[in-house]
PDB file of N, CA and C in Angstrom:
ATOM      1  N   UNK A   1     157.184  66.000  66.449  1.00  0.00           N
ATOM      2  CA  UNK A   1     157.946  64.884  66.973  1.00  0.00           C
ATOM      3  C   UNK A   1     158.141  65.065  68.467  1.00  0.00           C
ATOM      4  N   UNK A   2     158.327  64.105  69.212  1.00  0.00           N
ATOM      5  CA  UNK A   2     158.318  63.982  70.418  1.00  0.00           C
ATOM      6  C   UNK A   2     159.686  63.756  70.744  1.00  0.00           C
ATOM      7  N   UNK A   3     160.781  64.358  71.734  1.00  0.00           N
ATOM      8  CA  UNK A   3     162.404  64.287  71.691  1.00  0.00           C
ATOM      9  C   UNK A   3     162.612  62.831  72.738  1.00  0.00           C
ATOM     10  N   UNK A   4     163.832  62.783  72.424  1.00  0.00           N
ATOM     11  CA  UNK A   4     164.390  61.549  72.853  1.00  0.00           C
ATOM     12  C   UNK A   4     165.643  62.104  73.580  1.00  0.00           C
ATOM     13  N   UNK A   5     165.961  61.261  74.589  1.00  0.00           N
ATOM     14  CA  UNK A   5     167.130  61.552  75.115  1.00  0.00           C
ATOM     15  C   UNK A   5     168.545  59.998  74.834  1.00  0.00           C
ATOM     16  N   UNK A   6     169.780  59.973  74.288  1.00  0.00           N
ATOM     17  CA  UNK A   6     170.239  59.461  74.204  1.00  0.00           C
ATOM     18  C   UNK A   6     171.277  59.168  74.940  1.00  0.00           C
ATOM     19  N   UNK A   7     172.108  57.756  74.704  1.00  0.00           N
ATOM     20  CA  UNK A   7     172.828  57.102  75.667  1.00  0.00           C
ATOM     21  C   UNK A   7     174.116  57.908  76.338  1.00  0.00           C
ATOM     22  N   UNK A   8     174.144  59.578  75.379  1.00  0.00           N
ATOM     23  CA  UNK A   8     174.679  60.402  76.053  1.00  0.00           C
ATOM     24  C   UNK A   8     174.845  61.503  76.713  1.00  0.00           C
ATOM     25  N   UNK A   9     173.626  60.862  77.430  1.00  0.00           N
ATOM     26  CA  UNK A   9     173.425  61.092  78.687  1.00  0.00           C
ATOM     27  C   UNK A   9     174.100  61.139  79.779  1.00  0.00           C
ATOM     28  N   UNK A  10     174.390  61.820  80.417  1.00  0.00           N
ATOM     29  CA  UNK A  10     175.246  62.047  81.668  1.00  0.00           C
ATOM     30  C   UNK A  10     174.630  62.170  83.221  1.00  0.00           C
ATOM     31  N   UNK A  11     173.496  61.885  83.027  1.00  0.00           N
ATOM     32  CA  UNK A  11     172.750  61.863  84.104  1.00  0.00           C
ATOM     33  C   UNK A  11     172.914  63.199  85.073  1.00  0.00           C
ATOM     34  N   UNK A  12     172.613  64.623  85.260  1.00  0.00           N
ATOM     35  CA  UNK A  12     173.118  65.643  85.469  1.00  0.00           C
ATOM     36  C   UNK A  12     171.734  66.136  86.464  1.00  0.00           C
ATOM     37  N   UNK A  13     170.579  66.007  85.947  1.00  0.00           N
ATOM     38  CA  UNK A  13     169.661  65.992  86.740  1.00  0.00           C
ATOM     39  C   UNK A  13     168.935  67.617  86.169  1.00  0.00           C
ATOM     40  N   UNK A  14     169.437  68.125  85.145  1.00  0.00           N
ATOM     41  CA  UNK A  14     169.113  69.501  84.501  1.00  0.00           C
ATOM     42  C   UNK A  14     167.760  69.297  83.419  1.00  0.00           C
ATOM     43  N   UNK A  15     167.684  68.337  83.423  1.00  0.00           N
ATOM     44  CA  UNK A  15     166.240  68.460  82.227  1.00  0.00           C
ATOM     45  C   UNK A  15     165.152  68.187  82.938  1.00  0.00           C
ATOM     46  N   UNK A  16     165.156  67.801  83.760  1.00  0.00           N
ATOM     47  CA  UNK A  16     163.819  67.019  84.429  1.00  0.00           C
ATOM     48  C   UNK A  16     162.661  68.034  85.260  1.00  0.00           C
ATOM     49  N   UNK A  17     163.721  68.928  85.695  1.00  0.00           N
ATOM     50  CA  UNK A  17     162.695  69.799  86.393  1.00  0.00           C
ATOM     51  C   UNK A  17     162.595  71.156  85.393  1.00  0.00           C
ATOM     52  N   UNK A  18     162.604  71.335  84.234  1.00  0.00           N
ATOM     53  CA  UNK A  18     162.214  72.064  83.544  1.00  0.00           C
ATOM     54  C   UNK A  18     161.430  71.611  82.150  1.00  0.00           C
ATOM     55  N   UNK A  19     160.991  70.536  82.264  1.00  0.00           N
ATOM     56  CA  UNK A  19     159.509  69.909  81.698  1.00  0.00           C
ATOM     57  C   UNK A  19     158.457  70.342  82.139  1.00  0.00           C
ATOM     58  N   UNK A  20     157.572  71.190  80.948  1.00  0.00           N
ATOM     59  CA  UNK A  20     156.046  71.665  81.950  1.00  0.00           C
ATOM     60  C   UNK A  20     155.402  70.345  81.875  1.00  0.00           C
ATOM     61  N   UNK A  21     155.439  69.164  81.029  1.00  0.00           N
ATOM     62  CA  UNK A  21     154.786  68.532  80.777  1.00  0.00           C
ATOM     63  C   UNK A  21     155.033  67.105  81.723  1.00  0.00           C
ATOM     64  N   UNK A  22     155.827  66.998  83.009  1.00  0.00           N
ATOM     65  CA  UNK A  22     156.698  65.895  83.488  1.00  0.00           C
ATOM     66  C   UNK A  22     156.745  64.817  82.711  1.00  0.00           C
ATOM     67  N   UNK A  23     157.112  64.941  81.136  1.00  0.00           N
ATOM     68  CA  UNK A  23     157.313  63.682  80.622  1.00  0.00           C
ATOM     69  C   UNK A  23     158.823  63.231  80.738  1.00  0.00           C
ATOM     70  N   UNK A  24     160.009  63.761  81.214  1.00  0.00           N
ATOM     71  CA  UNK A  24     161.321  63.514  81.591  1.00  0.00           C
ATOM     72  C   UNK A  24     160.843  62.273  82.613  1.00  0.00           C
ATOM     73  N   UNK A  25     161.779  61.548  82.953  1.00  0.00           N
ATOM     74  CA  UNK A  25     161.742  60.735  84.272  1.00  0.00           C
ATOM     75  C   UNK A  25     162.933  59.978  84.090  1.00  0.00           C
ATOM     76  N   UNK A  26     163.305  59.586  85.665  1.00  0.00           N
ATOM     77  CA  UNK A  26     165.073  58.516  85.710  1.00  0.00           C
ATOM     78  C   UNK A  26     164.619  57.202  85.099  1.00  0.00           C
ATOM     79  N   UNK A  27     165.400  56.767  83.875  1.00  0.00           N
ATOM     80  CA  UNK A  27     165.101  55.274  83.584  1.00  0.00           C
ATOM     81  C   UNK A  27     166.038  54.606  84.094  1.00  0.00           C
ATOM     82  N   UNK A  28     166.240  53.246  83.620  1.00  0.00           N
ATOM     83  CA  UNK A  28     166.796  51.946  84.611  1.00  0.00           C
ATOM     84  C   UNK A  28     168.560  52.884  84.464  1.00  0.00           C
ATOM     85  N   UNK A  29     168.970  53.426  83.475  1.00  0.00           N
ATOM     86  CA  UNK A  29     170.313  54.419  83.043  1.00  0.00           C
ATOM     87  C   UNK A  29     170.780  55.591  82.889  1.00  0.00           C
ATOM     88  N   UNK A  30     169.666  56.204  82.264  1.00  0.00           N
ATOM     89  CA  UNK A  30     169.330  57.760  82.219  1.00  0.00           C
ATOM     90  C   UNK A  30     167.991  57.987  81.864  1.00  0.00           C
ATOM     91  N   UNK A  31     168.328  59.474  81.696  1.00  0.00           N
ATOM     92  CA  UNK A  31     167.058  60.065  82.054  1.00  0.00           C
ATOM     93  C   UNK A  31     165.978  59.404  80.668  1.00  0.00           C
ATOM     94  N   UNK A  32     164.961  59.411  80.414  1.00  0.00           N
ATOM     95  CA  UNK A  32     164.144  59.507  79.329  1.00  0.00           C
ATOM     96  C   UNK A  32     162.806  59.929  79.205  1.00  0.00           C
ATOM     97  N   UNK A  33     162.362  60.346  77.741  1.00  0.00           N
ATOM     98  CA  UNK A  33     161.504  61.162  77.983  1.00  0.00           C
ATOM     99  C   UNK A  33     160.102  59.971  77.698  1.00  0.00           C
ATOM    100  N   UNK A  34     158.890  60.305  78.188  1.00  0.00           N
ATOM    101  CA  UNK A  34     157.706  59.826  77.785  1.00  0.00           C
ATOM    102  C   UNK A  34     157.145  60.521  76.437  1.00  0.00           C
ATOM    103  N   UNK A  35     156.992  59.507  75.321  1.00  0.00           N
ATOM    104  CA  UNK A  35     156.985  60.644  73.935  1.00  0.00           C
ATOM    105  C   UNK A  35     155.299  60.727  73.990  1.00  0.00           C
ATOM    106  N   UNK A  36     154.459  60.082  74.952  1.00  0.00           N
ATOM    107  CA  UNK A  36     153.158  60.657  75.031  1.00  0.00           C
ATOM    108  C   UNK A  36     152.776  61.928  75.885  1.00  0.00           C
ATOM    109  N   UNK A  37     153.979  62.363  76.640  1.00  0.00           N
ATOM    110  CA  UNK A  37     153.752  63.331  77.347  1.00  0.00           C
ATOM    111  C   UNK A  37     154.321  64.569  76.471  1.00  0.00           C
ATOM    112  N   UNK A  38     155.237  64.192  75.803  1.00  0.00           N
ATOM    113  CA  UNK A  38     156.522  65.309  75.051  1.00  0.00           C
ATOM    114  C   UNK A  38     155.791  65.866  74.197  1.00  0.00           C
ATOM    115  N   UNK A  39     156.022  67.984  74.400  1.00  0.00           N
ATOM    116  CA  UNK A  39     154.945  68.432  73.363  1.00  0.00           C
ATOM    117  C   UNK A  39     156.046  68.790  72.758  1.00  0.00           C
ATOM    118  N   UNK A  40     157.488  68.878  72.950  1.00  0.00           N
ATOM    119  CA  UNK A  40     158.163  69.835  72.926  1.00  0.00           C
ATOM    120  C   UNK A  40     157.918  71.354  73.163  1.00  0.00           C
ATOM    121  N   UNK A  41     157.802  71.050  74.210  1.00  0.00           N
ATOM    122  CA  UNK A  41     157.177  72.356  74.765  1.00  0.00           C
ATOM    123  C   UNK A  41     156.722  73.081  74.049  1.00  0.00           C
ATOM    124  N   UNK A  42     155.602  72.845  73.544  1.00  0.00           N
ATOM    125  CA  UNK A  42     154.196  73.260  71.997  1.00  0.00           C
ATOM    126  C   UNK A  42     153.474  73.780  73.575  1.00  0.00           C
ATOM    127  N   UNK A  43     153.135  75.552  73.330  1.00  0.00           N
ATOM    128  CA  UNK A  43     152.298  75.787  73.865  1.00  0.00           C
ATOM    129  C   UNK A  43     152.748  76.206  75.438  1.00  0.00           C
ATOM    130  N   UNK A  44     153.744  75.745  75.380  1.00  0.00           N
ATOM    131  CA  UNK A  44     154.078  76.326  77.247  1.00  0.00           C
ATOM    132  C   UNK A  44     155.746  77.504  76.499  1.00  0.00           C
ATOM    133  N   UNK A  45     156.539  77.451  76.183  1.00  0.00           N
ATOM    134  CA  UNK A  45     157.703  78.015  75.487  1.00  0.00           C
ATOM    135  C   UNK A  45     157.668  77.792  73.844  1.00  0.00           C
ATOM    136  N   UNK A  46     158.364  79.092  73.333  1.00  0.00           N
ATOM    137  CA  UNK A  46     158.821  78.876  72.334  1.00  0.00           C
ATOM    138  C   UNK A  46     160.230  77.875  71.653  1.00  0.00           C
ATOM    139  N   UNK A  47     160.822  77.273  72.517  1.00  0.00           N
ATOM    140  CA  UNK A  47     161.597  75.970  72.479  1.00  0.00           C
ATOM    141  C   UNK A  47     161.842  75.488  73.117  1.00  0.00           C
ATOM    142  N   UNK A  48     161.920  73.850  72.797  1.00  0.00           N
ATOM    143  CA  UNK A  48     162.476  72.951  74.179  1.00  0.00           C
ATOM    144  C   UNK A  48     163.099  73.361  75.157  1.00  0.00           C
ATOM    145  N   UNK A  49     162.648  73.179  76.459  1.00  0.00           N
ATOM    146  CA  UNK A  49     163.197  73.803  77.282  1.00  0.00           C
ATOM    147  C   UNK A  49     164.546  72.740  77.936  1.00  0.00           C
ATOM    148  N   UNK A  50     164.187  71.352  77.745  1.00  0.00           N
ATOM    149  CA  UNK A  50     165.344  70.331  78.101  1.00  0.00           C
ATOM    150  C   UNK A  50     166.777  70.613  77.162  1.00  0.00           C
ATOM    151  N   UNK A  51     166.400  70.556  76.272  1.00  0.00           N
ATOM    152  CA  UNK A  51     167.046  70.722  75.074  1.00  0.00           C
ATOM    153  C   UNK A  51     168.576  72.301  75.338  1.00  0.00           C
ATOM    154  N   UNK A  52     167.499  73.634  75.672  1.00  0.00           N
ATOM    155  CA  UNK A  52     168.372  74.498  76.156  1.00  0.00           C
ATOM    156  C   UNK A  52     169.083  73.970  77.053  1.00  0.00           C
ATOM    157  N   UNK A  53     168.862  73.664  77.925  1.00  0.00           N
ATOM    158  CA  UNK A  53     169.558  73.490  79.637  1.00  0.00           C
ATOM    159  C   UNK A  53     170.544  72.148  79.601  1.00  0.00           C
ATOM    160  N   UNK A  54     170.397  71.246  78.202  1.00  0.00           N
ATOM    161  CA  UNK A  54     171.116  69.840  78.463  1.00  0.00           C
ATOM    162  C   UNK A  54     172.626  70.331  78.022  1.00  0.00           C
ATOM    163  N   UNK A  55     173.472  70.099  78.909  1.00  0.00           N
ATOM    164  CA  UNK A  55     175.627  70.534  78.793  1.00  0.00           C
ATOM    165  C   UNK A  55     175.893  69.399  77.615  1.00  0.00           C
ATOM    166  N   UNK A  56     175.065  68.461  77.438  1.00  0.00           N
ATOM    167  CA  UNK A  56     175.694  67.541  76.625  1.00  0.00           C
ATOM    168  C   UNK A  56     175.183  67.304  75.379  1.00  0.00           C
ATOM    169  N   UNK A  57     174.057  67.881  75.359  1.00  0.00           N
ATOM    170  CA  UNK A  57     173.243  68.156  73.344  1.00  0.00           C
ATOM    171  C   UNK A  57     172.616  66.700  73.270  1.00  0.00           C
ATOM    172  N   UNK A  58     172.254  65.482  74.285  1.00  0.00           N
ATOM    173  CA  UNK A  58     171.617  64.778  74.134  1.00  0.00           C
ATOM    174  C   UNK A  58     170.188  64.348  74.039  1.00  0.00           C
ATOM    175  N   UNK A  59     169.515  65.642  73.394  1.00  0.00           N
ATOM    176  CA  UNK A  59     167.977  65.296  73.281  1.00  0.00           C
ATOM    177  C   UNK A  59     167.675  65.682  72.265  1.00  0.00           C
ATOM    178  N   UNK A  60     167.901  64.758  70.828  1.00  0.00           N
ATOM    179  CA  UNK A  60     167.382  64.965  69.395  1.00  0.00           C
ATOM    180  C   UNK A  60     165.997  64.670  69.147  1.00  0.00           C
ATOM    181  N   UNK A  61     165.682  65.034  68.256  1.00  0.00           N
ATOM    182  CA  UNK A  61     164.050  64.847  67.741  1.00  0.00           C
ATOM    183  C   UNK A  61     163.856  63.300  67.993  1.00  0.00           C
ATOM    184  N   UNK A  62     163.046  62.658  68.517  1.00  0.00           N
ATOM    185  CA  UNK A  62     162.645  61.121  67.904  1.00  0.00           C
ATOM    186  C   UNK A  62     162.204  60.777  66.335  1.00  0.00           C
ATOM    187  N   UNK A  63     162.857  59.899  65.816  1.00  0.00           N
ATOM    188  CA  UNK A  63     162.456  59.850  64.255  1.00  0.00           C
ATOM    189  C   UNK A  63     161.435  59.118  64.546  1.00  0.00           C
ATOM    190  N   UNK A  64     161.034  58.205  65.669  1.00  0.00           N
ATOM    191  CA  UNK A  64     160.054  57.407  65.226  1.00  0.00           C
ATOM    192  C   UNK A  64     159.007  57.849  65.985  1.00  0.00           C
ATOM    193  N   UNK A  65     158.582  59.387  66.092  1.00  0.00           N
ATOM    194  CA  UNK A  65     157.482  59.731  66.901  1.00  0.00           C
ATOM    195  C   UNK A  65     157.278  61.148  66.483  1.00  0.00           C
ATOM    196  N   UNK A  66     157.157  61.286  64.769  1.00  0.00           N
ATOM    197  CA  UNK A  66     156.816  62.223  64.025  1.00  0.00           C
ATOM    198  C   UNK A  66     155.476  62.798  64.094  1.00  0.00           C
ATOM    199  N   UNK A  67     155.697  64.092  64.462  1.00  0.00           N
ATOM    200  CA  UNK A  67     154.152  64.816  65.111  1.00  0.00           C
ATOM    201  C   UNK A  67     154.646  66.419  64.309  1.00  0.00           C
ATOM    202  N   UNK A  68     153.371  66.903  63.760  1.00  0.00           N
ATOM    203  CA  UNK A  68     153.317  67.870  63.534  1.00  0.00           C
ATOM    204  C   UNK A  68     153.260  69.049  64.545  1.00  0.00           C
ATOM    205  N   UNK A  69     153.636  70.467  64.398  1.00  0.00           N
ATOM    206  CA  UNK A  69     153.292  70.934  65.426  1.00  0.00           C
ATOM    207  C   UNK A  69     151.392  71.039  65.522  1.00  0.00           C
ATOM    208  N   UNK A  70     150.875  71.109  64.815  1.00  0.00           N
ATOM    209  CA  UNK A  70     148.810  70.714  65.407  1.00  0.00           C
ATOM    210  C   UNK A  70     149.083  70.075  65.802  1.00  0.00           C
ATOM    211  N   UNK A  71     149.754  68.738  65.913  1.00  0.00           N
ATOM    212  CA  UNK A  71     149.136  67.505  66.822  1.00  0.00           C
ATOM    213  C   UNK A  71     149.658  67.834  67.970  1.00  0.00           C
ATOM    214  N   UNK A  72     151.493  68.251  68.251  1.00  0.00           N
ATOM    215  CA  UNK A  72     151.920  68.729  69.531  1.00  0.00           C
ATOM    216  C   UNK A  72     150.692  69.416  70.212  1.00  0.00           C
ATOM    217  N   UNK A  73     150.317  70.583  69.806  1.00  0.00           N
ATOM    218  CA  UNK A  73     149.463  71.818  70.139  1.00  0.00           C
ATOM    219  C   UNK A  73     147.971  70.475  70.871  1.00  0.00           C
ATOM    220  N   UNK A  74     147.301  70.118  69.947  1.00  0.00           N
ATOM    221  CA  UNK A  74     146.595  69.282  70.523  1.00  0.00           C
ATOM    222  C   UNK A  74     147.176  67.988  72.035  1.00  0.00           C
ATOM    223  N   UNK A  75     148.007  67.300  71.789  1.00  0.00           N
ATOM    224  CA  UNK A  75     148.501  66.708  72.999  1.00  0.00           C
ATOM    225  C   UNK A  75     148.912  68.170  74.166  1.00  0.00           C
ATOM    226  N   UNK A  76     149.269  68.921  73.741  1.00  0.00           N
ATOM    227  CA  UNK A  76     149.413  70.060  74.780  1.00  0.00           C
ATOM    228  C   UNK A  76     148.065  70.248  75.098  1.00  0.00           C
ATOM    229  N   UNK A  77     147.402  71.117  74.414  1.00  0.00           N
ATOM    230  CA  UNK A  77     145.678  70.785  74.886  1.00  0.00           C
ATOM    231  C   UNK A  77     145.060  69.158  75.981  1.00  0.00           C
ATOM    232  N   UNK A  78     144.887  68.736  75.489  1.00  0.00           N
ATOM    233  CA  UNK A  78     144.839  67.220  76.229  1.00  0.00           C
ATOM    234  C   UNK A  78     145.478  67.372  77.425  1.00  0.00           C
ATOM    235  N   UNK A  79     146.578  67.459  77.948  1.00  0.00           N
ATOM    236  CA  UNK A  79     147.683  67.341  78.464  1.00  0.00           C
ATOM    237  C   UNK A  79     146.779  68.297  79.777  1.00  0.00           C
ATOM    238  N   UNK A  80     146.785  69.166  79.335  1.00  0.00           N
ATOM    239  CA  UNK A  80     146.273  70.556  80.158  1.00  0.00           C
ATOM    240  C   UNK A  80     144.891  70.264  80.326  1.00  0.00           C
ATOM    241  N   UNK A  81     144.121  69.914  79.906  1.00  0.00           N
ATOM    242  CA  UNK A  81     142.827  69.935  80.416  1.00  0.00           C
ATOM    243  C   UNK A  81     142.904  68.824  81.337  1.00  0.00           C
ATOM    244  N   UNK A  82     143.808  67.718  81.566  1.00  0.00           N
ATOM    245  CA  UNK A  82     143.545  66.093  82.108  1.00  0.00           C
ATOM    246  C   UNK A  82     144.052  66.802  83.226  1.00  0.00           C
ATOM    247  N   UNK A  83     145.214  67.743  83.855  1.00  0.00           N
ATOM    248  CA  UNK A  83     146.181  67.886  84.464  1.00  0.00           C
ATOM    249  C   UNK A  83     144.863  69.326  85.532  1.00  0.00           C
ATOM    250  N   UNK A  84     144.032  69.840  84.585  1.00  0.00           N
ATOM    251  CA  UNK A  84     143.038  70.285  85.092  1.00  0.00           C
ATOM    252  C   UNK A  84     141.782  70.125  85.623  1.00  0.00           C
ATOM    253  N   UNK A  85     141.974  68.901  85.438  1.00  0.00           N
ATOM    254  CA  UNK A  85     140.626  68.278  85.680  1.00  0.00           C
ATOM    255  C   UNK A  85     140.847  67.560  87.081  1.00  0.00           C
ATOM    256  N   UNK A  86     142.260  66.763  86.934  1.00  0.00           N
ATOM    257  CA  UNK A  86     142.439  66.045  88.472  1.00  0.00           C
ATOM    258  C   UNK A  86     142.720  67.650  89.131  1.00  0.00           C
ATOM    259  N   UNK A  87     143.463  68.275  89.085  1.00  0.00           N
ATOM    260  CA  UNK A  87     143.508  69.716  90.252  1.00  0.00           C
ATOM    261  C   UNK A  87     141.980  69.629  90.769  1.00  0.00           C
ATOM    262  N   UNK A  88     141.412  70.131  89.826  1.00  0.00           N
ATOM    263  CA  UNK A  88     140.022  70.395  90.175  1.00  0.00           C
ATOM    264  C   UNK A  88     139.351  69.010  91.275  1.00  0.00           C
ATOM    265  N   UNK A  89     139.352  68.261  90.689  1.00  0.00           N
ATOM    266  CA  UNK A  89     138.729  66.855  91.701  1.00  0.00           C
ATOM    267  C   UNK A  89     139.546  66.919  92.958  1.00  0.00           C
ATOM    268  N   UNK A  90     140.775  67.334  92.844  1.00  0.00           N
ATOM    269  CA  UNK A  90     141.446  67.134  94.347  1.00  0.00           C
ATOM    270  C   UNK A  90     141.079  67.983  95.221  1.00  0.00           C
ATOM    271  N   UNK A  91     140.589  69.187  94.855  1.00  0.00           N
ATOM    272  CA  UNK A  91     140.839  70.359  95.294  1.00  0.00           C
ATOM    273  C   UNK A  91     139.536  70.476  96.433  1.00  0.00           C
ATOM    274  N   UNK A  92     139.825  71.003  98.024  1.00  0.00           N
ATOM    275  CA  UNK A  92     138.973  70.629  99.109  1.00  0.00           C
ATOM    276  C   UNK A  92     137.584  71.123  98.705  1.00  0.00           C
ATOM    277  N   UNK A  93     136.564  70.269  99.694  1.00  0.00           N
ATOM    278  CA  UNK A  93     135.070  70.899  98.905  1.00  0.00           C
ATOM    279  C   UNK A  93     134.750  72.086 100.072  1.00  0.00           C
ATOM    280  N   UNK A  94     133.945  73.212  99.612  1.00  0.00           N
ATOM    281  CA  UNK A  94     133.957  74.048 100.920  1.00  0.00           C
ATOM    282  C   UNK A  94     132.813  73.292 101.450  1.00  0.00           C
TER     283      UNK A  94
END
């Protein structure tokens, strides 16, 4: 499953920069997560890392974005090779 952040939210600014995956981002209210980016940190930590760091316990599982951990593991895969591939294209030519 991919986590969700809910309306209690406090806007604190503590989850966002500890996403390996930058699926956190500011919505029109609070923060929320992109559940195509969200591995729950499958593959970078052994647990959510938003999840530890949130003061207010507002990032439960999404019910409606039920993923096994293989599929996490795979979108983590994906995730990492796309994120490797633009590095690589950017990167100066000698």
């Amino acid at each position: 499953m991919a986590l969700m952040i809910t309306d209690e939210c406090i806007n604190c600014d503590v989850c966002e920069p500890e996403c390996p995956n930058q699926a956190i981002f500011l919505g029109p209210e609070i923060y929320e997560i992109d559940p195509d980016k969200c591995t729950e940190c499958v593959g970078h930590f052994p647990e959510p890392q938003c999840v530890q760091v949130c003061p207010v316990a507002c990032i439960p599982l999404n019910p409606q974005r039920v993923e096994s951990r293989e599929s996490l593991m795979q979108k983590y895969e994906r995730l990492t090779a796309a994120a490797k591939a633009l590095t690589s294209s950017s990167a100066p030519k000698p």
